[in-house]
Structures are given as C-alpha cells and as structure tokens.
PDB file of N, CA and C in Angstrom:
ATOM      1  N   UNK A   1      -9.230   3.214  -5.777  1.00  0.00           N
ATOM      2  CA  UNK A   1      -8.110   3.581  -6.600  1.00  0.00           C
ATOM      3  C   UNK A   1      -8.619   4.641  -7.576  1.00  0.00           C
ATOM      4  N   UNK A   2      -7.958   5.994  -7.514  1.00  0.00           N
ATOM      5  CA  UNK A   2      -8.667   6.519  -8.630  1.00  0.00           C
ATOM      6  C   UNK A   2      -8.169   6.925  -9.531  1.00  0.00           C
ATOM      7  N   UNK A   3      -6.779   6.668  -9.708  1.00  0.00           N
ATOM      8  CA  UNK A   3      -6.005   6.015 -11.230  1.00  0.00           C
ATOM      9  C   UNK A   3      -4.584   5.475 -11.021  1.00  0.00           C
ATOM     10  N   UNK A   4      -4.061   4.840 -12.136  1.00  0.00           N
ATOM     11  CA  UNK A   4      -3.070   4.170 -11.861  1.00  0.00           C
ATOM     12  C   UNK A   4      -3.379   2.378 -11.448  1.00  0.00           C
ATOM     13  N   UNK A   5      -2.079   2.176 -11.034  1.00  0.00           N
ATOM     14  CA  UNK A   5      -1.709   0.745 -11.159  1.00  0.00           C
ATOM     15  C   UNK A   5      -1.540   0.151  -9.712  1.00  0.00           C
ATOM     16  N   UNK A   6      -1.626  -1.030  -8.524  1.00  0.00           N
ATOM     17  CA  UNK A   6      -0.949  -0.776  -7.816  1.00  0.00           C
ATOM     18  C   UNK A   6      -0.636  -2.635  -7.917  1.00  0.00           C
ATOM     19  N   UNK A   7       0.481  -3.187  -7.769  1.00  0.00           N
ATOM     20  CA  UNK A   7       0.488  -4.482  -7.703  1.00  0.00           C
ATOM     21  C   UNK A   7       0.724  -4.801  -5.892  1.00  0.00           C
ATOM     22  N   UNK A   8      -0.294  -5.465  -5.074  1.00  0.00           N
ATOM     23  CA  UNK A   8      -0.156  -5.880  -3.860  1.00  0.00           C
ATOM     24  C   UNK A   8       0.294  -7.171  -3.640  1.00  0.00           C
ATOM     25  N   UNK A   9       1.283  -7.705  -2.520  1.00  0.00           N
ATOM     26  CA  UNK A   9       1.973  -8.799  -2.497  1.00  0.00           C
ATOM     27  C   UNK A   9       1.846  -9.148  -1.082  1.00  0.00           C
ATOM     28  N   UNK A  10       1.269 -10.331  -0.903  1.00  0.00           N
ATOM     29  CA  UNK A  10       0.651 -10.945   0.603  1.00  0.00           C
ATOM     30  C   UNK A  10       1.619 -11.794   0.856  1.00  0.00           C
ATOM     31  N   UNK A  11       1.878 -12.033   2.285  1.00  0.00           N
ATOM     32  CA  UNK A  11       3.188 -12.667   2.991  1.00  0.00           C
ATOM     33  C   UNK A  11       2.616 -13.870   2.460  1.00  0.00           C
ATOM     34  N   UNK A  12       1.598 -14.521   2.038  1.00  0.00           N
ATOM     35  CA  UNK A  12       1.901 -16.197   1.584  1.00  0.00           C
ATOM     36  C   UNK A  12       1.883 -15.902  -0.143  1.00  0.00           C
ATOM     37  N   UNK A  13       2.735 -15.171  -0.735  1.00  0.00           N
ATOM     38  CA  UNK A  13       3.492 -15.129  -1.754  1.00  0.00           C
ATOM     39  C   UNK A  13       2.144 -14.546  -3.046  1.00  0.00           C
ATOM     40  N   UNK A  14       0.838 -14.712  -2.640  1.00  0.00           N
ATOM     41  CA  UNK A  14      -0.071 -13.921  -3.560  1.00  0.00           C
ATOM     42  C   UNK A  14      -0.298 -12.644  -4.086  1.00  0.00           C
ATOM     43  N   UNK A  15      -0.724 -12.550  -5.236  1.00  0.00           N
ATOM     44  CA  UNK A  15      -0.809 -11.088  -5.466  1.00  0.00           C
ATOM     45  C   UNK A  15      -1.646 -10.482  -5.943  1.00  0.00           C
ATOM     46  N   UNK A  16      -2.079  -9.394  -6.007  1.00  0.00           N
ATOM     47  CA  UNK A  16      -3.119  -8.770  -6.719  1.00  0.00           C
ATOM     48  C   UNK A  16      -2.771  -7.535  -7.046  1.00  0.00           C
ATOM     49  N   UNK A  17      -3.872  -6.932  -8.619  1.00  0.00           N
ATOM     50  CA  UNK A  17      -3.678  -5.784  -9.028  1.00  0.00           C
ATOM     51  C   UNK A  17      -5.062  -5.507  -9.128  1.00  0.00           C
ATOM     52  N   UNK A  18      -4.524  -3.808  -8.385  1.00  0.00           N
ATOM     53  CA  UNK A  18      -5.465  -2.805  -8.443  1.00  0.00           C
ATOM     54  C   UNK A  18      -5.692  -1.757  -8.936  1.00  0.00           C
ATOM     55  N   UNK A  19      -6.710  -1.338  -9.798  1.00  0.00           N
ATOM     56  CA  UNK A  19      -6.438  -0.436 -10.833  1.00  0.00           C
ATOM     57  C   UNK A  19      -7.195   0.588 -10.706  1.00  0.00           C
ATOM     58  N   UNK A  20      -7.227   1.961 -11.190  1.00  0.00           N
ATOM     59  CA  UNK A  20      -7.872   3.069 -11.256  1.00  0.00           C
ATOM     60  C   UNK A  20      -9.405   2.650 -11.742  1.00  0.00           C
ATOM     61  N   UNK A  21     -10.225   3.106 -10.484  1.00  0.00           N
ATOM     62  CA  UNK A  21     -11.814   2.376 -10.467  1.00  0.00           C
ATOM     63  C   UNK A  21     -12.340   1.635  -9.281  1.00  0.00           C
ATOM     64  N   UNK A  22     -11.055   0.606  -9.160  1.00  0.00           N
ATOM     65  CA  UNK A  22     -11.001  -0.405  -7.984  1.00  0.00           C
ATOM     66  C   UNK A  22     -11.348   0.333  -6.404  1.00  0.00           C
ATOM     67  N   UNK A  23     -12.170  -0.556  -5.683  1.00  0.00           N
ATOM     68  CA  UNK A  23     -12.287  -0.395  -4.102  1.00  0.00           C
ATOM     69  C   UNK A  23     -11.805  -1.776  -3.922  1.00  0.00           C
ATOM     70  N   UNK A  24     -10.605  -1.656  -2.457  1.00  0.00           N
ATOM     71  CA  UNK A  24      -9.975  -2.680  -2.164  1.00  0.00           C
ATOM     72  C   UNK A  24      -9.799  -2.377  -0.597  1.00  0.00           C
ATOM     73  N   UNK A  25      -9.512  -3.849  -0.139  1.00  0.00           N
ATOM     74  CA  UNK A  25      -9.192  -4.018   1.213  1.00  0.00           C
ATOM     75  C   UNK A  25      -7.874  -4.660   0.909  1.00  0.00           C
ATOM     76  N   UNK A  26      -6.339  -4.234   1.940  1.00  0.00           N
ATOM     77  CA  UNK A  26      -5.926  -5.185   2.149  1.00  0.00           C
ATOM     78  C   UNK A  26      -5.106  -5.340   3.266  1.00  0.00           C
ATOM     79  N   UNK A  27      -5.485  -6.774   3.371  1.00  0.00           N
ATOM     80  CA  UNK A  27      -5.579  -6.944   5.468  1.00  0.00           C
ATOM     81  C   UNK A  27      -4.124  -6.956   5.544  1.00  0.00           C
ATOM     82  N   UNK A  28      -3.590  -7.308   7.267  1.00  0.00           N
ATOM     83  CA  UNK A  28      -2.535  -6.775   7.411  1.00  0.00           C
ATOM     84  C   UNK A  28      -1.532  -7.975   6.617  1.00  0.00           C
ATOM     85  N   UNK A  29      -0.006  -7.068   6.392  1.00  0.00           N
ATOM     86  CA  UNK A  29       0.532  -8.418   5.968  1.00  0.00           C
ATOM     87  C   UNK A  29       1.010  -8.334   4.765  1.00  0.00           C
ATOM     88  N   UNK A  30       0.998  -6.917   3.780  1.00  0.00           N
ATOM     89  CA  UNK A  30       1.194  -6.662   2.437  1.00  0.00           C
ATOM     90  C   UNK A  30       2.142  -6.071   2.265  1.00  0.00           C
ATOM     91  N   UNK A  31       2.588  -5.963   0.721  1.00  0.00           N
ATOM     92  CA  UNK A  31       3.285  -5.001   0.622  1.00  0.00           C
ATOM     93  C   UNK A  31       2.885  -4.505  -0.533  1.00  0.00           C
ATOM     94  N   UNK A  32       3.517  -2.982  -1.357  1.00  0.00           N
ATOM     95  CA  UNK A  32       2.765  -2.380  -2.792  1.00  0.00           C
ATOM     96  C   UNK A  32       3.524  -2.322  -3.472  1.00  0.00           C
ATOM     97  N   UNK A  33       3.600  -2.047  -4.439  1.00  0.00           N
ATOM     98  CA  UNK A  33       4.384  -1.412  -5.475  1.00  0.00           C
ATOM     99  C   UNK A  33       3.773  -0.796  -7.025  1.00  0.00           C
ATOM    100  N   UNK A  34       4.319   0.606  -7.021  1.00  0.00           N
ATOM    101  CA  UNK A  34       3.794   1.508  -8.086  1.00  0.00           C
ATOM    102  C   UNK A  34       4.460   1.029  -9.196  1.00  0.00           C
ATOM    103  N   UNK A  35       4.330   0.584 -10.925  1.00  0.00           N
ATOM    104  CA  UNK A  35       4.923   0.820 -11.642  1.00  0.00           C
ATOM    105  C   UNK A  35       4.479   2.072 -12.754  1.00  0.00           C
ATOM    106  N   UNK A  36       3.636   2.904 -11.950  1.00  0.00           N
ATOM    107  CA  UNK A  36       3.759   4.022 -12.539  1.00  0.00           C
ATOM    108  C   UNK A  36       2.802   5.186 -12.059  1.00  0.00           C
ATOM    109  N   UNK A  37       2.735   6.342 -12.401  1.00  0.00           N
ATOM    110  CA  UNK A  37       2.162   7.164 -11.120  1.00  0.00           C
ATOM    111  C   UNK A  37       0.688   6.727 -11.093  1.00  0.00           C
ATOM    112  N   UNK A  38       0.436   7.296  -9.459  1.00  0.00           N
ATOM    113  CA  UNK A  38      -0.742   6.289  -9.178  1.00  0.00           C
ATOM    114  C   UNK A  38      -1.089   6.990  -8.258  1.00  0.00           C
ATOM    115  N   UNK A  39      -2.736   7.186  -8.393  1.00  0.00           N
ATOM    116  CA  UNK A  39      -3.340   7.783  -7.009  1.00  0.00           C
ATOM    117  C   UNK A  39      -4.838   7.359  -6.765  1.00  0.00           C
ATOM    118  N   UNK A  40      -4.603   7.160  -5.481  1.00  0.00           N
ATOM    119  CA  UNK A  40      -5.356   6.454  -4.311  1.00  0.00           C
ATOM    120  C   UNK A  40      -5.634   6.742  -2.930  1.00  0.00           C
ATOM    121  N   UNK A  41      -6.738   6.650  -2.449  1.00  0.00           N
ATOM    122  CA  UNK A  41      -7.360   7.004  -1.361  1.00  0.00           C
ATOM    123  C   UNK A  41      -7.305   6.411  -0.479  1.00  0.00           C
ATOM    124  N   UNK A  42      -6.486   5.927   0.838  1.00  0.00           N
ATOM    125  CA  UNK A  42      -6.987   5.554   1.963  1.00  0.00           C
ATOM    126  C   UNK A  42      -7.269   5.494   2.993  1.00  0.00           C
ATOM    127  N   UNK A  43      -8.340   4.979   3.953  1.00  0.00           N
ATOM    128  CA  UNK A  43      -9.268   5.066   5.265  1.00  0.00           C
ATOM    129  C   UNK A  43      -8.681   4.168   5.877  1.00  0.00           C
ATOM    130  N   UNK A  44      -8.704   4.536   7.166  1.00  0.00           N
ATOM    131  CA  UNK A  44      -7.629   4.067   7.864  1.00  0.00           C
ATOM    132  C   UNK A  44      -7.378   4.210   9.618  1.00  0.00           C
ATOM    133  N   UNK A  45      -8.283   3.485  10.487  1.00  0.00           N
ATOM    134  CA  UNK A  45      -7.666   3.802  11.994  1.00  0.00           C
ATOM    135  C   UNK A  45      -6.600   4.817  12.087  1.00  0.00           C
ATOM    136  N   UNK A  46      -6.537   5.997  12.652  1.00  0.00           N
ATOM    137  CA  UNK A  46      -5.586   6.976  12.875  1.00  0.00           C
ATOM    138  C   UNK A  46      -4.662   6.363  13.567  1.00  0.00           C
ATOM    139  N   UNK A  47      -4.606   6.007  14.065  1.00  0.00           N
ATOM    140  CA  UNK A  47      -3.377   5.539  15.754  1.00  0.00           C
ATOM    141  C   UNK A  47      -2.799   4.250  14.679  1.00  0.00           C
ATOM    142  N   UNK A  48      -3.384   3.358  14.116  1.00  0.00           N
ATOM    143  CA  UNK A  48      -3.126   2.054  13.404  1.00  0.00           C
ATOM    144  C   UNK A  48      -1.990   2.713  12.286  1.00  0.00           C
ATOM    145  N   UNK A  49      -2.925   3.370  11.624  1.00  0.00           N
ATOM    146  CA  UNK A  49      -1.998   3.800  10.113  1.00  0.00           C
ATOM    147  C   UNK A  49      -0.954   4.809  10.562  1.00  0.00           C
ATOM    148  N   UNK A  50      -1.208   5.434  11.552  1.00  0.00           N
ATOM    149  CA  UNK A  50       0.305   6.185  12.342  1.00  0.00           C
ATOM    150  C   UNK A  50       1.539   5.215  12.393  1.00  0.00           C
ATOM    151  N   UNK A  51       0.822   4.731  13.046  1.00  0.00           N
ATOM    152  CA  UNK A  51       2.552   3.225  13.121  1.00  0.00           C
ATOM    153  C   UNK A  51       2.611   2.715  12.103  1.00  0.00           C
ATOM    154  N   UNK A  52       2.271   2.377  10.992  1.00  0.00           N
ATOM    155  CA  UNK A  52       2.070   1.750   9.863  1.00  0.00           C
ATOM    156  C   UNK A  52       3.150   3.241   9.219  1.00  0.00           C
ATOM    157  N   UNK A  53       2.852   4.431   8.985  1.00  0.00           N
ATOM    158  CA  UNK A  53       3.477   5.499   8.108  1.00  0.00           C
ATOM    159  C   UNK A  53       4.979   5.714   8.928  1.00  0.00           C
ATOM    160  N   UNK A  54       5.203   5.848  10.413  1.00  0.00           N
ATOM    161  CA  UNK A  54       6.405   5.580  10.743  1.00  0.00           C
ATOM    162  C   UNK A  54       7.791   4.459  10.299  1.00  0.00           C
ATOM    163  N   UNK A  55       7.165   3.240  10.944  1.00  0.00           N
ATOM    164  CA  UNK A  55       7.602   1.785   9.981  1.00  0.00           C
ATOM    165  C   UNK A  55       8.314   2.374   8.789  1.00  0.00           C
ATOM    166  N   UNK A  56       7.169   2.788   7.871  1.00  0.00           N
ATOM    167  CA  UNK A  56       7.605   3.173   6.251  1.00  0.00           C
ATOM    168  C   UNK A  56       8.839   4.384   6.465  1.00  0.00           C
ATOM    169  N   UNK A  57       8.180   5.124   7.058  1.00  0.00           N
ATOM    170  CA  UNK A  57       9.571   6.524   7.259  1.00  0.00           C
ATOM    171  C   UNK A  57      11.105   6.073   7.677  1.00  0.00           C
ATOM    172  N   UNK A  58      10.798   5.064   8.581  1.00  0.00           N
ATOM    173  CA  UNK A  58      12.120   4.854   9.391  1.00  0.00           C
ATOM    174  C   UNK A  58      12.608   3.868   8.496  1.00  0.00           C
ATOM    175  N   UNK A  59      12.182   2.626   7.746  1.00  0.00           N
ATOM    176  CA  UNK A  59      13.013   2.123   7.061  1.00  0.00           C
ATOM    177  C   UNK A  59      13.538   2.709   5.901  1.00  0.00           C
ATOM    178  N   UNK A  60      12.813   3.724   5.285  1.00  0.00           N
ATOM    179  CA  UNK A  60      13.288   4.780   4.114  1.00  0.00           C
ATOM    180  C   UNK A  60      14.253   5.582   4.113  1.00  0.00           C
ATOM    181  N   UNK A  61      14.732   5.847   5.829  1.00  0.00           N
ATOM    182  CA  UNK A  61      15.470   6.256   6.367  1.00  0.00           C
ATOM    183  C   UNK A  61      16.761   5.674   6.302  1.00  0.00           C
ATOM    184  N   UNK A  62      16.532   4.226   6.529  1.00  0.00           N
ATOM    185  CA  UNK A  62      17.398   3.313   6.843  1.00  0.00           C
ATOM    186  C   UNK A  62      18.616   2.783   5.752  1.00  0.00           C
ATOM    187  N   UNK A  63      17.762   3.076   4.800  1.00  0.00           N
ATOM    188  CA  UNK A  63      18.271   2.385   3.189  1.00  0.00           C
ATOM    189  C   UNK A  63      18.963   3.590   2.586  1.00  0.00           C
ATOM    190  N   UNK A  64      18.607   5.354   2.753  1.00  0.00           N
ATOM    191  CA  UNK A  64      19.227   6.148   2.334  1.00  0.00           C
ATOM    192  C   UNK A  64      20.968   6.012   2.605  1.00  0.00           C
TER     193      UNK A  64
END
C-alpha cells in the first residue's frame, strides 16, 4: 500500500485495514473499499486478474 486507506471484507464476514506502508495478501473471496484516495500496487497472475478486472467492469456496467 503506498498511501491511503483500504478496508477489506472476507466472505466469512471479517475484516481488515490496510494502510499506506502495508504489504498484504488477500486470498480469493474479498471485497475493498476506499474511504478516501488511495494508492496501491498490485501483482497478480495475468490471465487470473484479467477475469477478476472484467467481473469488476461488467458489473459497473450493470449498476450504471
């Protein structure tokens, strides 16, 4: 994380915050949310995080 806030939320209802400084993993199964601008780096299987950034596009799509 190399600044900012990020609060992560795991399908069995846990959560964690990650903050500008932080190195984090988080396995599959999450979700994020910014409460304020925030920037961060991530590594990532190409082909994996492809379908992972679609997912995100098409439901963003969905809700417009």
């Amino acid at each position: 994380m190399v600044s900012g806030e990020l609060t992560v939320t795991y399908t069995d209802g846990s959560e964690e915050v990650d903050e500008g400084g932080d190195m984090f993993y988080w396995p599959p199964g999450h979700t994020i949310r910014a409460e304020e601008d925030t920037d961060f780096v991530l590594f990532s299987p190409q082909h994996e995080h492809g379908e992972v950034i679609d997912h995100i596009r098409n439901k963003m799509q969905e809700s417009a």
